[in-house]
Protein backbone atom coordinates (compact mmCIF):
# COMPACT_ATOMS: atom_id res chain seq x y z
CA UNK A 1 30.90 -62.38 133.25
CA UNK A 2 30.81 -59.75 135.66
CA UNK A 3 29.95 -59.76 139.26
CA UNK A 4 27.39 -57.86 139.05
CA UNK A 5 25.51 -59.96 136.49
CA UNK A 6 26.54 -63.25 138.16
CA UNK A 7 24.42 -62.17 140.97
CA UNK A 8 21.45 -61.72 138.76
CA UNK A 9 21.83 -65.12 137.55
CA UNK A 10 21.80 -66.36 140.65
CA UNK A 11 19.35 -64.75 142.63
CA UNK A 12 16.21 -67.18 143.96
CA UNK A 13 12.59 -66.28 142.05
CA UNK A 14 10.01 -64.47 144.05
CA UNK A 15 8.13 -67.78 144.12
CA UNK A 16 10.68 -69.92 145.66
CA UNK A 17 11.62 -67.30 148.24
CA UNK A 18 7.93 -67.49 150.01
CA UNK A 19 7.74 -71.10 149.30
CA UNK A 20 11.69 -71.84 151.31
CA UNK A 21 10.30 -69.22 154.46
CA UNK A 22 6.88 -71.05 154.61
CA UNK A 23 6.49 -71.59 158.23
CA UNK A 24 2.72 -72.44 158.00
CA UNK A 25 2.82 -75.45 159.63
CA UNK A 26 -0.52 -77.20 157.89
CA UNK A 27 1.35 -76.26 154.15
CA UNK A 28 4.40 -78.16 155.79
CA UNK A 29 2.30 -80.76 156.80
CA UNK A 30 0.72 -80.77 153.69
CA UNK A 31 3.97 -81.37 151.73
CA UNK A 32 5.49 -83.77 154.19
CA UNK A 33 1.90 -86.12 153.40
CA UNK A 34 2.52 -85.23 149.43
CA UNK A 35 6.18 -86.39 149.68
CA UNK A 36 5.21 -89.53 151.55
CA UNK A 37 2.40 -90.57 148.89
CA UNK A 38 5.11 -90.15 146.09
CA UNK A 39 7.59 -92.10 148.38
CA UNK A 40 4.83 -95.12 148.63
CA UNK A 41 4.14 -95.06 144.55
CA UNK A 42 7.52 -96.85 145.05
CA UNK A 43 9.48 -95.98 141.61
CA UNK A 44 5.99 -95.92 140.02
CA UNK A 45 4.70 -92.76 138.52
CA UNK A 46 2.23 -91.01 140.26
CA UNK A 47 0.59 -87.68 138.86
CA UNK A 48 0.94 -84.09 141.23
CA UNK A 49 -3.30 -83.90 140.95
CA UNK A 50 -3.85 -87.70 142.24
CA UNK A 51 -1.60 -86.98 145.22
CA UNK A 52 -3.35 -83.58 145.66
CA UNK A 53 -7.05 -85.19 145.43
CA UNK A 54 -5.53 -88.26 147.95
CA UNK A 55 -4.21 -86.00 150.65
CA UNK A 56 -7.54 -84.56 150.61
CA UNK A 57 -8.97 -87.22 150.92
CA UNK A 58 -7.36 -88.67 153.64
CA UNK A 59 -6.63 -86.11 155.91
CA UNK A 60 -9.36 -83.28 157.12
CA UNK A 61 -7.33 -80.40 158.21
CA UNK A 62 -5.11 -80.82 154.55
CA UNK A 63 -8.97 -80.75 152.72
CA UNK A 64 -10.18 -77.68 154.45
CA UNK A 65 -6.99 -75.62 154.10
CA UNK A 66 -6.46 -76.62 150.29
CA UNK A 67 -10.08 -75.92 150.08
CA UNK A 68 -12.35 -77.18 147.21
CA UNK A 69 -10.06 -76.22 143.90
CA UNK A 70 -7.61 -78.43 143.68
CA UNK A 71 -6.07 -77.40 140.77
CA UNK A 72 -2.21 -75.05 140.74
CA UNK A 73 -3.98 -73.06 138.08
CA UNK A 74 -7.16 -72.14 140.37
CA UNK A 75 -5.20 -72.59 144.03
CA UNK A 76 -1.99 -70.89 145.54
CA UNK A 77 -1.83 -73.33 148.04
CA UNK A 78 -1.67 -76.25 145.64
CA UNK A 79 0.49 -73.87 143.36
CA UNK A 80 3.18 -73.70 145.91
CA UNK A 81 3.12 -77.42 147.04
CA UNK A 82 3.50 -77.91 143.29
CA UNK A 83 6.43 -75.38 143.23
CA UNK A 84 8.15 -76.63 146.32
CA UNK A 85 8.03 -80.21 144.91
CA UNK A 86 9.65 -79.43 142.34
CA UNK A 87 12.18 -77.76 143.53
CA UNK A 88 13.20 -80.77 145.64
CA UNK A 89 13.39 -82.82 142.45
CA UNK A 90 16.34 -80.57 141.07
């Protein structure tokens, strides 16, 4: 393998670039109240759109800036939340 194509193989997506840098603070919010719903399911499996749909409606500020789409298909916030929580399960 050459050098050069090493660092191709290792170079971060696009995606995971803007989602590591977010400094938004309600996204990190938003995350830090998604990974603390999955941490109370307590081994027990909980689905990414029931946590979504929870946060909402629990917390006000989360609701408005998700918005009304809650689905990663229809929303880039919950598209990156989605994204980073993935990436912390690697």
């Amino acid at each position: 393998m050459t050098a050069s194509h090493e660092s191709i193989c290792h170079m971060p997506s696009e995606s995971s670039l803007i989602i590591d840098k977010n400094t938004d603070s309600t996204f990190n919010s938003a995350f830090k109240e998604l990974l603390d719903l999955i941490k109370l399911a307590n081994g027990s499996s909980i689905s990414f759109n029931y946590a979504i749909e929870s946060l909402c409606k629990n917390d006000e500020q989360i609701r408005k800036y998700l918005g009304d789409k809650l689905t990663a298909r229809e929303n880039r916030n919950v598209r990156d939340l989605q994204l980073k929580a993935k990436g912390i399960q690697k």
